[in-house]
C-alpha atoms as a PDB file:
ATOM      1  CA  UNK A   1      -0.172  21.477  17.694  1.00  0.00           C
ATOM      2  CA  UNK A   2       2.637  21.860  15.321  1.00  0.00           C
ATOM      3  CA  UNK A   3       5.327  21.612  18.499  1.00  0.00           C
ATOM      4  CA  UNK A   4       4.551  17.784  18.338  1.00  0.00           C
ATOM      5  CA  UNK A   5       7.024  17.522  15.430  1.00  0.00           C
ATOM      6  CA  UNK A   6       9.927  18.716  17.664  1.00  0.00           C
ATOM      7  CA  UNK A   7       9.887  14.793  18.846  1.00  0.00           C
ATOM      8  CA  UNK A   8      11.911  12.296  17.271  1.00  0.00           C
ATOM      9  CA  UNK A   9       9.340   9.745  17.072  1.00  0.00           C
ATOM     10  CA  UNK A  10       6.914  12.098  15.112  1.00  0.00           C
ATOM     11  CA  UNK A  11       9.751  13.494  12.920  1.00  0.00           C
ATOM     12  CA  UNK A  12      10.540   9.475  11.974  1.00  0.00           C
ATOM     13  CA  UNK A  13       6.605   9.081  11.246  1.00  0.00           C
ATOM     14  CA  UNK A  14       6.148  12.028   9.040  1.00  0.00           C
ATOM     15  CA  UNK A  15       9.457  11.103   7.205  1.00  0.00           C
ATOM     16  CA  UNK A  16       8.101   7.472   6.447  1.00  0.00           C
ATOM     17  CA  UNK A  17       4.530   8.346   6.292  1.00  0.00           C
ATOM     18  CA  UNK A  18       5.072  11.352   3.375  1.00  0.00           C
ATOM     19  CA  UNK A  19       6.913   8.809   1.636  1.00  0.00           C
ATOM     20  CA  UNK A  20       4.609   5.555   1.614  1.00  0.00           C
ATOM     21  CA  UNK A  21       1.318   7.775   1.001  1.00  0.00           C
ATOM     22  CA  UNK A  22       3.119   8.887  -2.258  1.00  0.00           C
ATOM     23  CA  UNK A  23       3.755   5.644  -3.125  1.00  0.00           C
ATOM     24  CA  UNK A  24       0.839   3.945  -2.457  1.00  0.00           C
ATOM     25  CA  UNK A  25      -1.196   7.112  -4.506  1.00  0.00           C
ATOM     26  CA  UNK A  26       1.181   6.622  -7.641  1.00  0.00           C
ATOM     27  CA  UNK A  27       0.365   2.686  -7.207  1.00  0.00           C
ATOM     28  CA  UNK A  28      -2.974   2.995  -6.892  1.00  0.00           C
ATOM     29  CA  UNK A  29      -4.165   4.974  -9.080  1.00  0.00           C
ATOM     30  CA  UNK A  30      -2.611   2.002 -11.981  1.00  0.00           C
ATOM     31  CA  UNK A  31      -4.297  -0.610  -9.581  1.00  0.00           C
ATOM     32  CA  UNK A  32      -7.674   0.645  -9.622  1.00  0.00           C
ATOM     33  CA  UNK A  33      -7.409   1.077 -13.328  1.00  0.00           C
ATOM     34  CA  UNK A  34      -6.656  -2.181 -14.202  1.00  0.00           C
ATOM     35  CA  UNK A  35      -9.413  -3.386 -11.660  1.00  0.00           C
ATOM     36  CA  UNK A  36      -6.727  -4.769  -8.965  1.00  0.00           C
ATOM     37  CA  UNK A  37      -7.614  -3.044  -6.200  1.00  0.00           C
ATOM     38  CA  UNK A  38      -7.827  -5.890  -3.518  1.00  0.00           C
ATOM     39  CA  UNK A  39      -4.430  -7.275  -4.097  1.00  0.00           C
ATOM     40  CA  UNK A  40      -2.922  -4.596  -1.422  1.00  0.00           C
ATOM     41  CA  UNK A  41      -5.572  -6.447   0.562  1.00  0.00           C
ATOM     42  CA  UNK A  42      -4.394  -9.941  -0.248  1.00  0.00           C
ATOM     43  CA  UNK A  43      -0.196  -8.832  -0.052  1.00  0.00           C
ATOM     44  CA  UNK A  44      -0.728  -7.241   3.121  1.00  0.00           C
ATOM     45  CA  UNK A  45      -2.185 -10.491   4.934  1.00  0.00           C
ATOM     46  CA  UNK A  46       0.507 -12.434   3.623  1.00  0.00           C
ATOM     47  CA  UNK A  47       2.974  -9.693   4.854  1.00  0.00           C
ATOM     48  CA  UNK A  48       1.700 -10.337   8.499  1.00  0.00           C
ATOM     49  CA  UNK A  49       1.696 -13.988   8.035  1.00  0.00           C
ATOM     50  CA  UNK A  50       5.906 -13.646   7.049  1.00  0.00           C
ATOM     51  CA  UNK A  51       6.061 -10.837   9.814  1.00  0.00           C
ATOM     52  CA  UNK A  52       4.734 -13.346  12.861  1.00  0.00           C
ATOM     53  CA  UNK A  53       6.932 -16.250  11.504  1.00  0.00           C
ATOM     54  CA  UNK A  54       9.868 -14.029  11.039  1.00  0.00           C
ATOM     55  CA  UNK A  55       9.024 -12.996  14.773  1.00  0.00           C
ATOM     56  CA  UNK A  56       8.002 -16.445  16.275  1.00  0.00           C
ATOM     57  CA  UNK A  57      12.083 -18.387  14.686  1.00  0.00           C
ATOM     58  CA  UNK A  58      13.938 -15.055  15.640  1.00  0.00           C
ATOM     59  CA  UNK A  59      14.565 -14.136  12.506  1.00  0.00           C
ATOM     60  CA  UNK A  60      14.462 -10.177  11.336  1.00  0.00           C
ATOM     61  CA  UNK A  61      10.897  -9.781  10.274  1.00  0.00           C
ATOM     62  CA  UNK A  62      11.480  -7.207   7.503  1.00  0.00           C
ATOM     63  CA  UNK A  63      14.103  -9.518   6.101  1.00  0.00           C
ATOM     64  CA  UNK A  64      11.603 -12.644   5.717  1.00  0.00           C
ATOM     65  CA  UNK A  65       8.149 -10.212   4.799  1.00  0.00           C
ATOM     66  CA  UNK A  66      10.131  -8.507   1.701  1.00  0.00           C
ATOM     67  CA  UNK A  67      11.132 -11.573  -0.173  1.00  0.00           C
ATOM     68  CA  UNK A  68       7.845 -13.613   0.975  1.00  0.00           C
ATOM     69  CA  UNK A  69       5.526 -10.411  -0.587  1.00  0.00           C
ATOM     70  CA  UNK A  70       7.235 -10.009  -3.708  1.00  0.00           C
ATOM     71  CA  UNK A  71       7.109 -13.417  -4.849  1.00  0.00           C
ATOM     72  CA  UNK A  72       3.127 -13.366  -3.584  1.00  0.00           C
ATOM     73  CA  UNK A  73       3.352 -10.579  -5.943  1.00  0.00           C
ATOM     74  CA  UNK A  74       4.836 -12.778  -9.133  1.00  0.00           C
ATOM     75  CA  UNK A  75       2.259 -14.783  -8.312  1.00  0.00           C
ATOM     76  CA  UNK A  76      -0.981 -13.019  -7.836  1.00  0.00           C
ATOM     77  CA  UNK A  77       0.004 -10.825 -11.144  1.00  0.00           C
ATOM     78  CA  UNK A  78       0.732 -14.102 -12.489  1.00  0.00           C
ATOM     79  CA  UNK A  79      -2.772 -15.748 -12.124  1.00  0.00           C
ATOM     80  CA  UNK A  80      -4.616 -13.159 -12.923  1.00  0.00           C
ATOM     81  CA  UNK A  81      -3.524 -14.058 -16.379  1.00  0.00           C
ATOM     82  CA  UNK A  82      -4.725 -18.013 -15.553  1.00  0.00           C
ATOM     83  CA  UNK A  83      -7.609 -19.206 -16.959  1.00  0.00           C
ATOM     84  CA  UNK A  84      -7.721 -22.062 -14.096  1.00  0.00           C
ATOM     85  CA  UNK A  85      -7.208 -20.039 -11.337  1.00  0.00           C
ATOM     86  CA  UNK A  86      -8.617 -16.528 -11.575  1.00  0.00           C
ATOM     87  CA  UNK A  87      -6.696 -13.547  -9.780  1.00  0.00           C
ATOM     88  CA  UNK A  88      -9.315 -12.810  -7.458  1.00  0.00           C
ATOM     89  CA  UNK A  89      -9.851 -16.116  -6.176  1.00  0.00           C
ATOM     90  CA  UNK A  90      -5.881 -16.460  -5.428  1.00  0.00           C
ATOM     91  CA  UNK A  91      -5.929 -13.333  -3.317  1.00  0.00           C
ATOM     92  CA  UNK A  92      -8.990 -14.667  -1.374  1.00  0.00           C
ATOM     93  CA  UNK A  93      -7.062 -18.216  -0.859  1.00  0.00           C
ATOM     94  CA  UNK A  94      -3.675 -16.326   0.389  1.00  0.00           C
ATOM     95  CA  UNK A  95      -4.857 -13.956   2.279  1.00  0.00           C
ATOM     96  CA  UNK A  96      -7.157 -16.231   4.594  1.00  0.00           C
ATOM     97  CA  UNK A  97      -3.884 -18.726   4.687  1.00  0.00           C
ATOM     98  CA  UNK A  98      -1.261 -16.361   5.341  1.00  0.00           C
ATOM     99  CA  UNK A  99      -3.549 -14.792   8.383  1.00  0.00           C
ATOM    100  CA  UNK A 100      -3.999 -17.854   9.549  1.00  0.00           C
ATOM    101  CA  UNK A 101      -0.390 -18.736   9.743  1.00  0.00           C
ATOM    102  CA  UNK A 102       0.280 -15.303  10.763  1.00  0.00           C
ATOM    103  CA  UNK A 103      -1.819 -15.719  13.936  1.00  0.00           C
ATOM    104  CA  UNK A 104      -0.926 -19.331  14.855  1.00  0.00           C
ATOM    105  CA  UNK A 105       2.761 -18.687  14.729  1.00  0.00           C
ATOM    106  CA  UNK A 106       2.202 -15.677  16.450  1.00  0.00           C
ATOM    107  CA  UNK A 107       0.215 -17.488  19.384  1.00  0.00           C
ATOM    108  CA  UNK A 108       2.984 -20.592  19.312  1.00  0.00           C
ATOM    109  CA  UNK A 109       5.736 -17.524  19.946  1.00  0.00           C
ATOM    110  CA  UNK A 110       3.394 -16.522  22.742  1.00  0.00           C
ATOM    111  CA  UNK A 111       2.845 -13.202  21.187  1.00  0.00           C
ATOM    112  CA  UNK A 112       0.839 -10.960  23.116  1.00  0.00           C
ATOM    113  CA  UNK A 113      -2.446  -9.181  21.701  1.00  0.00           C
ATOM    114  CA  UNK A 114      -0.012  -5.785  22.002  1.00  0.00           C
ATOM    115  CA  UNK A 115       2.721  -7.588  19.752  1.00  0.00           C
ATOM    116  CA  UNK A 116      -0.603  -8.755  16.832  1.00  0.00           C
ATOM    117  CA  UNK A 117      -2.314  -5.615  17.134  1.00  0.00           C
ATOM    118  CA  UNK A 118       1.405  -3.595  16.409  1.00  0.00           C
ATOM    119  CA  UNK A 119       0.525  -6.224  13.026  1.00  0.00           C
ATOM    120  CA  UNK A 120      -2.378  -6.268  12.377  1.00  0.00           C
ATOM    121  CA  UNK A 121      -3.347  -2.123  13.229  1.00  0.00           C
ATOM    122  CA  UNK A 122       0.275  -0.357  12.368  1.00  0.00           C
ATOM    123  CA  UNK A 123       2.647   1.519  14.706  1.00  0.00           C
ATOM    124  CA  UNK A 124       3.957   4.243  12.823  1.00  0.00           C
ATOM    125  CA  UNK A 125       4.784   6.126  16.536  1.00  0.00           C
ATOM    126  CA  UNK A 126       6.920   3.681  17.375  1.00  0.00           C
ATOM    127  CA  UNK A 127       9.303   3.492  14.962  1.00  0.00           C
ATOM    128  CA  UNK A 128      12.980   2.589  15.247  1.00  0.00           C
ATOM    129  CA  UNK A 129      15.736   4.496  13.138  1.00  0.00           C
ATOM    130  CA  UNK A 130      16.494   1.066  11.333  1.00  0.00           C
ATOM    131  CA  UNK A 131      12.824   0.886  10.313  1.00  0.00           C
ATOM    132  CA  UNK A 132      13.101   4.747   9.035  1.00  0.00           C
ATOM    133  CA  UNK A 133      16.347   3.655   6.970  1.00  0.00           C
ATOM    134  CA  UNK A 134      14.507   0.547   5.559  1.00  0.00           C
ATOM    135  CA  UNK A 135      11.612   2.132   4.657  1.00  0.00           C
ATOM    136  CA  UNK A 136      13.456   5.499   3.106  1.00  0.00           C
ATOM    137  CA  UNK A 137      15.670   3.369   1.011  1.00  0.00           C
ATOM    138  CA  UNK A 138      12.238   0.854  -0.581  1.00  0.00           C
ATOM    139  CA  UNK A 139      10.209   4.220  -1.057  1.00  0.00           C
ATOM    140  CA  UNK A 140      12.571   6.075  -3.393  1.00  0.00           C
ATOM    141  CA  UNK A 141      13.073   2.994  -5.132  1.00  0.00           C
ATOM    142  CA  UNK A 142       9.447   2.376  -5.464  1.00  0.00           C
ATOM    143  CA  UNK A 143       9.536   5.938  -6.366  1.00  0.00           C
ATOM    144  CA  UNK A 144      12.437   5.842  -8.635  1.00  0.00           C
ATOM    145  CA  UNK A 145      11.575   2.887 -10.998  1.00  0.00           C
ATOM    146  CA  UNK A 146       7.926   4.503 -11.308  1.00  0.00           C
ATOM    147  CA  UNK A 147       9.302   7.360 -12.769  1.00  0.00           C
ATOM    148  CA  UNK A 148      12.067   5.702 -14.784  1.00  0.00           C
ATOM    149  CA  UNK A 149       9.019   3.583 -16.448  1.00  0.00           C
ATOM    150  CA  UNK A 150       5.628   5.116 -15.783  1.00  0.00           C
ATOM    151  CA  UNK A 151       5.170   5.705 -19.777  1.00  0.00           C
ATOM    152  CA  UNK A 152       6.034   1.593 -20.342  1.00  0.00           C
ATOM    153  CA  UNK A 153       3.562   0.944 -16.825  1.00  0.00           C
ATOM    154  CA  UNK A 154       1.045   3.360 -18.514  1.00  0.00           C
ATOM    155  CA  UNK A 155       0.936   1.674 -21.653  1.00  0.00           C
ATOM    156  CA  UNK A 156       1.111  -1.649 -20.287  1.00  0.00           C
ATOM    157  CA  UNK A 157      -2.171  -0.577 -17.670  1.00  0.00           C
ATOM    158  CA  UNK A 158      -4.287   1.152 -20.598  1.00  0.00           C
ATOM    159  CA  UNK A 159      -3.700  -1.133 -23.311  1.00  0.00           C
ATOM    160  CA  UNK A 160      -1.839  -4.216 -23.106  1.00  0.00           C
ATOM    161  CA  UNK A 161      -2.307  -5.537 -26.903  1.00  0.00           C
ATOM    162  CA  UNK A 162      -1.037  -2.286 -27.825  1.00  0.00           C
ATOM    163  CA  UNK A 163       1.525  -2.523 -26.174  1.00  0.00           C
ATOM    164  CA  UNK A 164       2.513  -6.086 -27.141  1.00  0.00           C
ATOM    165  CA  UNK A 165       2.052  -4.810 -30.532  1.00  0.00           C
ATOM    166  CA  UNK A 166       4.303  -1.916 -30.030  1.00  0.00           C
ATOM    167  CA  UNK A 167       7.012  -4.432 -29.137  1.00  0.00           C
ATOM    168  CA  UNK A 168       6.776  -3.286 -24.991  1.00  0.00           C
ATOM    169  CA  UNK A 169       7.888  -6.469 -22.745  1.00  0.00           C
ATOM    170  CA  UNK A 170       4.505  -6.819 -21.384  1.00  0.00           C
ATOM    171  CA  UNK A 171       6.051  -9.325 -18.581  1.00  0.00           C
ATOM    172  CA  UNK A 172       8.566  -7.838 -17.326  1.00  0.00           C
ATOM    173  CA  UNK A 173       6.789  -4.641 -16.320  1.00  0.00           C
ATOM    174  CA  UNK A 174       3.839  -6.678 -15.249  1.00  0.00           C
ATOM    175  CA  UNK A 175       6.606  -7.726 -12.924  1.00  0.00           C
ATOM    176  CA  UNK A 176       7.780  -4.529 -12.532  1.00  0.00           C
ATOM    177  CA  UNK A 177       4.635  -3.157 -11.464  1.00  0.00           C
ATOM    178  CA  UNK A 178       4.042  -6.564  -8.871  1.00  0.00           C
ATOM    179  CA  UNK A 179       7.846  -5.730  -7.029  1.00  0.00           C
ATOM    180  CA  UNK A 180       6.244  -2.023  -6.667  1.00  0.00           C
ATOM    181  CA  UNK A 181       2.985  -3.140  -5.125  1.00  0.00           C
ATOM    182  CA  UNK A 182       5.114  -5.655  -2.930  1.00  0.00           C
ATOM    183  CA  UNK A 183       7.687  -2.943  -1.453  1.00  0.00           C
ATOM    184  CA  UNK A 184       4.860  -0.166  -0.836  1.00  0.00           C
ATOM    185  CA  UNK A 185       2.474  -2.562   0.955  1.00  0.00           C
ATOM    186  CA  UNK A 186       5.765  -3.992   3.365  1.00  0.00           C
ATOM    187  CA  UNK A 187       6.587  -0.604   4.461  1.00  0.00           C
ATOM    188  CA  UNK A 188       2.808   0.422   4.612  1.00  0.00           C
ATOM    189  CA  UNK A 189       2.281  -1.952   6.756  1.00  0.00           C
ATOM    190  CA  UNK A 190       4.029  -0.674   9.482  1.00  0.00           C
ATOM    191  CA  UNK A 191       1.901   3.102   9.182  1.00  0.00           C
ATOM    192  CA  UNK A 192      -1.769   1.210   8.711  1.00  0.00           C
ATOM    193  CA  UNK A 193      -1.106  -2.147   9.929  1.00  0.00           C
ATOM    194  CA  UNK A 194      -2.185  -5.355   7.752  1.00  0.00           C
ATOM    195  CA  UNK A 195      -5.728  -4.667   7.676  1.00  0.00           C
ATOM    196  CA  UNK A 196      -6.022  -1.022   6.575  1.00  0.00           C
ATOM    197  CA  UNK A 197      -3.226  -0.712   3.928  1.00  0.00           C
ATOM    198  CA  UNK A 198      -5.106  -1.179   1.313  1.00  0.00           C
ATOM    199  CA  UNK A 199      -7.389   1.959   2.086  1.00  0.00           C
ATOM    200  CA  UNK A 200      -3.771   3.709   2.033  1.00  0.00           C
ATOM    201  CA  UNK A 201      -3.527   2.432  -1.716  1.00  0.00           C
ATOM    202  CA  UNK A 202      -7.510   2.733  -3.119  1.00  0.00           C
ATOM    203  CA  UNK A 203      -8.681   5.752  -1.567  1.00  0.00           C
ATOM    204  CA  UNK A 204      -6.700   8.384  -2.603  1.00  0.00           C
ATOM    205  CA  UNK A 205      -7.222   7.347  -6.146  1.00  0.00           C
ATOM    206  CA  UNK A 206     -11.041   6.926  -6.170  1.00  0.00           C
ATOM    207  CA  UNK A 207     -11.241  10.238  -4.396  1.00  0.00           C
ATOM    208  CA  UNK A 208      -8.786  12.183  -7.251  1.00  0.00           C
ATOM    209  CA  UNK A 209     -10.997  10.063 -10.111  1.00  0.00           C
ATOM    210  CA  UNK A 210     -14.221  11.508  -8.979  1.00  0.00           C
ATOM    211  CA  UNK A 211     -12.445  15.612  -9.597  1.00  0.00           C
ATOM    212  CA  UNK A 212      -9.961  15.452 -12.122  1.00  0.00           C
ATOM    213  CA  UNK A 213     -10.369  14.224 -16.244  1.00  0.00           C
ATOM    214  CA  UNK A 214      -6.830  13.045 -17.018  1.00  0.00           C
ATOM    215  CA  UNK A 215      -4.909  10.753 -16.175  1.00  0.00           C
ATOM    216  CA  UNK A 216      -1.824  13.468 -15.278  1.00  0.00           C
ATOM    217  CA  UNK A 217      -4.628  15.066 -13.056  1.00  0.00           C
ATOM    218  CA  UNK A 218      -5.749  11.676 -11.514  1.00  0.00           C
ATOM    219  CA  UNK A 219      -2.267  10.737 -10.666  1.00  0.00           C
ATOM    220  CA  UNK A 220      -1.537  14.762  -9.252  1.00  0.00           C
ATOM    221  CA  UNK A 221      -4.783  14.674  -7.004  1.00  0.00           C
ATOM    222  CA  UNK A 222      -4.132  11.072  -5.595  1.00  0.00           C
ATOM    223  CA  UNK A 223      -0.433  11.974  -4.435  1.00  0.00           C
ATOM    224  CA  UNK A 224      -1.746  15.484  -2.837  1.00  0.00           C
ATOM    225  CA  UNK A 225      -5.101  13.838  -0.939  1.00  0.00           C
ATOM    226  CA  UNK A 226      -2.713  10.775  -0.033  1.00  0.00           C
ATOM    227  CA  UNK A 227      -0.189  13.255   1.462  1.00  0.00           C
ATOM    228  CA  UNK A 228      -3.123  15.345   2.857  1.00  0.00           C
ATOM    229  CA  UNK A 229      -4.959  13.127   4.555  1.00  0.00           C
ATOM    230  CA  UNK A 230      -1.921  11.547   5.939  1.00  0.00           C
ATOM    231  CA  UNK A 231      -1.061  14.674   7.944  1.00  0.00           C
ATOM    232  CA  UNK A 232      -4.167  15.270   9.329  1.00  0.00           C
ATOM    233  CA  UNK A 233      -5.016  11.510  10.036  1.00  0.00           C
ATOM    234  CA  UNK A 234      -1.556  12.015  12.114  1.00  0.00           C
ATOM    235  CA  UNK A 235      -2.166  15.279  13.781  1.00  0.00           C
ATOM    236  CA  UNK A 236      -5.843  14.278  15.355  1.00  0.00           C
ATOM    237  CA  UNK A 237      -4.254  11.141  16.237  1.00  0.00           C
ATOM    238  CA  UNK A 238      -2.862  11.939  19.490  1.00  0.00           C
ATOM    239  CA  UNK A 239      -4.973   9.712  21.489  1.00  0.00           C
ATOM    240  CA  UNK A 240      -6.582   7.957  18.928  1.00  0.00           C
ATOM    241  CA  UNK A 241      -4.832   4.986  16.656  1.00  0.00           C
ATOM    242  CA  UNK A 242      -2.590   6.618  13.776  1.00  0.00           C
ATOM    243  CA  UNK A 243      -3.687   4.189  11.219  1.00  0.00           C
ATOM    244  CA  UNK A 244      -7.353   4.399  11.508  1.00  0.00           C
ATOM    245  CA  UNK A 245      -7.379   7.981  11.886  1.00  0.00           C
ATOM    246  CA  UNK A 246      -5.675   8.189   8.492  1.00  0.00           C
ATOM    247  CA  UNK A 247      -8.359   5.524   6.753  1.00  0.00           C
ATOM    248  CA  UNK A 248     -10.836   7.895   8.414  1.00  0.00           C
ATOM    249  CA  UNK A 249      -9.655  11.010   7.071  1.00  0.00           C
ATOM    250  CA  UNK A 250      -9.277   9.755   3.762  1.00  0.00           C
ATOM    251  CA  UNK A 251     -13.160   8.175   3.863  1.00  0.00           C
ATOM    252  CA  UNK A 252     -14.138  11.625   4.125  1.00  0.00           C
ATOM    253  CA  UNK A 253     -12.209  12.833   1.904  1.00  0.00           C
ATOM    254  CA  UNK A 254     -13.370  10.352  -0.956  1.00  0.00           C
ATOM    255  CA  UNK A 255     -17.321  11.504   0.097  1.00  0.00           C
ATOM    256  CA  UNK A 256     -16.437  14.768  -0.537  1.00  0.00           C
ATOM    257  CA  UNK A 257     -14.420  14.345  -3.749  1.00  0.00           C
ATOM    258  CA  UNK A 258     -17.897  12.221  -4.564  1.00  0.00           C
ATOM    259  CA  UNK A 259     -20.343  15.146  -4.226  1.00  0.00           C
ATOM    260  CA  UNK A 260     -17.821  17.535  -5.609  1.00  0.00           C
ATOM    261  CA  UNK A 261     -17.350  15.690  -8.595  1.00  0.00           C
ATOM    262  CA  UNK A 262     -21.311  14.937  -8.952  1.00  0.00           C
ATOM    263  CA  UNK A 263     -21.865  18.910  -9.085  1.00  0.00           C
ATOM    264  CA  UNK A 264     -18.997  19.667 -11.218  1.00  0.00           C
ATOM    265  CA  UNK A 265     -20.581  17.142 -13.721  1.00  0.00           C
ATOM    266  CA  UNK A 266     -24.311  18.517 -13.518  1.00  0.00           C
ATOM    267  CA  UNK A 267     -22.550  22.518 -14.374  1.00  0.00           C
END
């Protein structure tokens, strides 16, 4: 089974993949904390919607999704501070307009259902080397700035008039933590597809919150199950679509961290 690796193609997935599962764990685990677990979901529409324009004018789709999803970013993070508009409600109004876009520019290019489905479903086997360079060089610096601020992002997630009070620039790593979300779900989006990355990004964290007690354990767990279930959502993929196979795998995953965790607590 293991011979598979000996192909380029599989040696450019596990490369990317290893790399975006860490991510989206580290991310995750501060986005289900602070109860923003559907932006992934709401990013990751808009990401298509850039990705089919970019495709329908000619333009380099990577190029146009980046800058599009970081500024949806800004702006989701932004309203969820509104008292008008409430965070939640945002996501739900970009992510049905940027799929809608997405689609219509997409059938005006006279995209196939191959070229929405490579979208909409991810195509981590079919990835160029430019799309391995792109997405190496966004992962470490997702990876990077995490760890160059994770105790500012911590404070900032656990207790945000604390750390206002403590003089932290609540803002800018609000915005900090927005450009993070933004880069992990564009080069996500090419391993789940649109519609699954935000599985990539929740799972692994409710899974390691049902087993460990602290947050250093949390954060440990959710970067090993992410990395886990990656691998083995790739290796029984072989017939079967990459990206769902890795949702699947880390479904099960989160049941049995669930009945674990219940029987830890009753001992």
């Amino acid at each position: 089974m293991f011979d598979i690796f000996s192909y380029q193609f599989m040696q450019y997935a596990l490369i990317v993949g290893v790399l975006v599962a860490l991510c989206a764990a580290l991310l995750g685990v501060l986005l289900v904390l602070r109860r923003y677990s559907m932006i992934g979901d709401g990013l990751s529409h808009v990401g298509f919607g850039a990705l089919s324009v970019a495709y329908a004018v000619g333009f380099a789709p990577m190029a146009v999704a980046v800058p599009v999803v970081i500024v949806s970013a800004f702006v989701l993070l932004g309203m969820s501070e509104s008292k008008k508009i409430k965070g939640d409600s945002m996501i739900a109004v970009l992510s049905s307009a940027a799929l809608a876009i997405g689609v219509v520019a997409n059938s005006l290019a006279g995209g196939s259902a191959a070229d929405l489905n490579g979208y909409l479903f991810g195509s981590i086997l079919a990835l160029t080397k430019s799309d391995v360079i792109i997405s190496v060089i966004l992962s470490l610096i997702v990876i990077c700035l995490f760890v160059l601020f994770k105790n500012r992002i911590f404070a900032v997630t656990f207790d945000m008039p604390f750390a206002k009070s403590a003089g932290v620039h609540v803002k800018f790593y609000n915005m900090l933590l927005a450009l993070l979300i933004a880069l992990t779900v564009v080069v996500g989006m090419q391993i789940v597809g649109t519609m699954l990355i935000s599985s990539l990004i929740i799972f692994p964290a409710l899974s390691a919150m049902q087993i460990a007690d602290s947050f250093k354990g949390v954060v440990i767990c959710s970067a090993v199950i992410s990395v886990f279930t990656f691998l083995v959502g790739l290796l029984v993929s072989l017939t079967l679509p990459a990206g769902a196979m890795i949702v699947l795998c880390n479904l099960c995953v989160l049941v049995i961290c669930t009945i674990v965790g219940k029987v830890l607590k009753r001992r």
